[in-house]
Protein backbone atom coordinates (compact mmCIF):
# COMPACT_ATOMS: atom_id res chain seq x y z
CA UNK A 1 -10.85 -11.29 2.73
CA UNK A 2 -7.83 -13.31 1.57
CA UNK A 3 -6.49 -9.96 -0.03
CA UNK A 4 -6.94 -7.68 3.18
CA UNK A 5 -4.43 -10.50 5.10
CA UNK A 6 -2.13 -10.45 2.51
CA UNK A 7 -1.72 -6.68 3.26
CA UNK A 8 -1.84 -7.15 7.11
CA UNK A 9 0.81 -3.85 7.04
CA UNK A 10 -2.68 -1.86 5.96
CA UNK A 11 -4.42 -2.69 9.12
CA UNK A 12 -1.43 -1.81 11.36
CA UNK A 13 -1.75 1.56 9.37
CA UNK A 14 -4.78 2.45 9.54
CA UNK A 15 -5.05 1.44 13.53
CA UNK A 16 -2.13 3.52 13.79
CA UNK A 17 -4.46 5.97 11.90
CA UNK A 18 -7.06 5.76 14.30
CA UNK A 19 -5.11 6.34 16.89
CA UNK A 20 -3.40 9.45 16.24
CA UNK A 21 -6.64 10.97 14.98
CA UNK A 22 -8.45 9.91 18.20
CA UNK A 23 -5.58 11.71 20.12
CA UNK A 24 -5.87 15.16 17.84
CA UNK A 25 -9.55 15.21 18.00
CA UNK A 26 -9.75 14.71 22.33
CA UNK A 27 -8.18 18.11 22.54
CA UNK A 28 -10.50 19.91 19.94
CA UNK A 29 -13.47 18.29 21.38
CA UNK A 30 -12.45 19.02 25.26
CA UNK A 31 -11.29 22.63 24.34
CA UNK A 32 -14.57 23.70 22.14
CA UNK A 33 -12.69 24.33 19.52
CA UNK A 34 -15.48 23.55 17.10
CA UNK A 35 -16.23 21.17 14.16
CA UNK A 36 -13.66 23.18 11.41
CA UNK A 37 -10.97 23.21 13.53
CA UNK A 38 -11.43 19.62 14.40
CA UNK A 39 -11.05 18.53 10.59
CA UNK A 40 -8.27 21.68 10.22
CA UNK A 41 -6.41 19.39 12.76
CA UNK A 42 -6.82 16.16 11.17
CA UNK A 43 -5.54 17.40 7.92
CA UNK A 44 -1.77 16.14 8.49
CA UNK A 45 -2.24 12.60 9.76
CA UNK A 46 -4.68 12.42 6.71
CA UNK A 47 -2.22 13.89 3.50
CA UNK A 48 0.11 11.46 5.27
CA UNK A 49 -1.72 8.42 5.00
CA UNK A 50 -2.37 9.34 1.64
CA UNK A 51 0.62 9.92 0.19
CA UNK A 52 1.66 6.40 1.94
CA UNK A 53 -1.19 4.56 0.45
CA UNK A 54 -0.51 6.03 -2.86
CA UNK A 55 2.81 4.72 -2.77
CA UNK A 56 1.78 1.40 -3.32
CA UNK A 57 4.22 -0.25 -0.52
CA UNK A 58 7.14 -0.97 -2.61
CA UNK A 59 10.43 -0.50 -1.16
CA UNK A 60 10.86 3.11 -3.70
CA UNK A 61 12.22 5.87 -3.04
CA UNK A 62 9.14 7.28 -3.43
CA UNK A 63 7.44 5.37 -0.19
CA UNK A 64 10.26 6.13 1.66
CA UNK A 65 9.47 9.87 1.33
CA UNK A 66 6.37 9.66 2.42
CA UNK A 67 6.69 7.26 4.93
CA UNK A 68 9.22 10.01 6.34
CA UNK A 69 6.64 12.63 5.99
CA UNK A 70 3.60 10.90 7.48
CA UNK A 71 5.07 9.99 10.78
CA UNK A 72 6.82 13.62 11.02
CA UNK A 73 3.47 14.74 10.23
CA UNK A 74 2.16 12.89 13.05
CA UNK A 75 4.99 13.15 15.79
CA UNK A 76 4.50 16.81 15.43
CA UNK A 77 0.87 17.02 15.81
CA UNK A 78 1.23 14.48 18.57
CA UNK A 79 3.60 16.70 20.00
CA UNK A 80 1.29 19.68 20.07
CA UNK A 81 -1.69 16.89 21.75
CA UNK A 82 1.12 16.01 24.54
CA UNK A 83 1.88 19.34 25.53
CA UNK A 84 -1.96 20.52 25.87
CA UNK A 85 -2.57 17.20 28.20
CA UNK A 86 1.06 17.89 30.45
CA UNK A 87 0.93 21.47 30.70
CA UNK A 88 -1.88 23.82 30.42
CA UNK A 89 -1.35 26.23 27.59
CA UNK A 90 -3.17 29.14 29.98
CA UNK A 91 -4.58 29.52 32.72
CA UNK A 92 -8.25 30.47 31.90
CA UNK A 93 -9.91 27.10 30.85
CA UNK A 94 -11.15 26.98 26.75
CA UNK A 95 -8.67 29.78 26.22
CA UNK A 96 -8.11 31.64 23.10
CA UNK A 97 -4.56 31.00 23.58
CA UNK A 98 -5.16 27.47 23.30
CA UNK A 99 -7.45 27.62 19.75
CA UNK A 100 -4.28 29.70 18.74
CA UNK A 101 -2.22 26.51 19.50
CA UNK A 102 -4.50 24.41 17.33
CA UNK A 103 -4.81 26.88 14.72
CA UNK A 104 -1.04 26.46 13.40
CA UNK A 105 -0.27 23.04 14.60
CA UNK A 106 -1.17 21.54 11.64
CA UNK A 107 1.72 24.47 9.55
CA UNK A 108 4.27 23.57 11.96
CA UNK A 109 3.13 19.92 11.47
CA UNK A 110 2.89 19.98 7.34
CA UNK A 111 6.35 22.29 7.07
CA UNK A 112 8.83 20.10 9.10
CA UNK A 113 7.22 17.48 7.63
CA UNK A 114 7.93 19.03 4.13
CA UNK A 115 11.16 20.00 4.93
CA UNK A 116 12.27 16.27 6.39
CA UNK A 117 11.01 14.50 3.40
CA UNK A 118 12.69 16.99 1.08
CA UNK A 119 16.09 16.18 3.16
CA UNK A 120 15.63 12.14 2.61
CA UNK A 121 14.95 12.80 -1.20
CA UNK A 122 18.18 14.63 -1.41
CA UNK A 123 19.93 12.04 0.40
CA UNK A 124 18.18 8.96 -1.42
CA UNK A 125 18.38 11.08 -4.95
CA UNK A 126 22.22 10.13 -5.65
CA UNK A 127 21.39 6.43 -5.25
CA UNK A 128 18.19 6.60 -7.38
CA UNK A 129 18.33 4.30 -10.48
């Protein structure tokens, strides 16, 4: 018990976790969108908690990177969640349209994501030692 409040950040992460999964999953569960899709969603938030917990919390360059990918990971697919709940995606209830959305969130999500953390390791790779 001691241990797990030494590392108090790891329960701020994994309520922030929680959270953002809670927030991909109402959509998919509102919308229909079934079981697979559900998990298909979850998939960014997930690789980005992992690479963050795999970086063992030392100020690296290497936790940097992830931390950088894991919240663009999440921003993005929270983006996606925001603009289902503000504007409807179609008119016609449990659309197609909307699965569609839901479908390549998580590509959009994963290749920014990719592509942002690839731009802080170039600018943190000069200063590497």
């Amino acid at each position: 018990m001691a241990k797990l409040l030494a590392n108090r950040h790891l329960i701020w992460l994994a309520a922030a976790y929680v959270a953002v999964i809670a927030l991909i999953l109402y959509p998919a569960f509102h919308e229909g969108f079934g079981f697979k899709l559900a998990l298909w969603d979850c998939i960014p938030p997930t690789l980005g908690l992992t690479l963050l917990a795999s970086a063992n919390d030392e100020p690296t360059h290497r936790f940097t990177i992830s931390a950088i990918f894991a919240i663009i990971s999440a921003l993005i697919m929270l983006f996606f969640v925001i603009a289902w709940f503000f504007t409807p995606l179609d008119t016609d209830p449990h659309s197609t349209t909307t699965a569609l959305v839901f479908v390549f969130a998580p590509l959009w999500s994963i290749g920014i994501a990719i592509v942002a953390a690839g731009i802080t390791w170039l600018v943190k790779w000069p200063t590497a030692t």
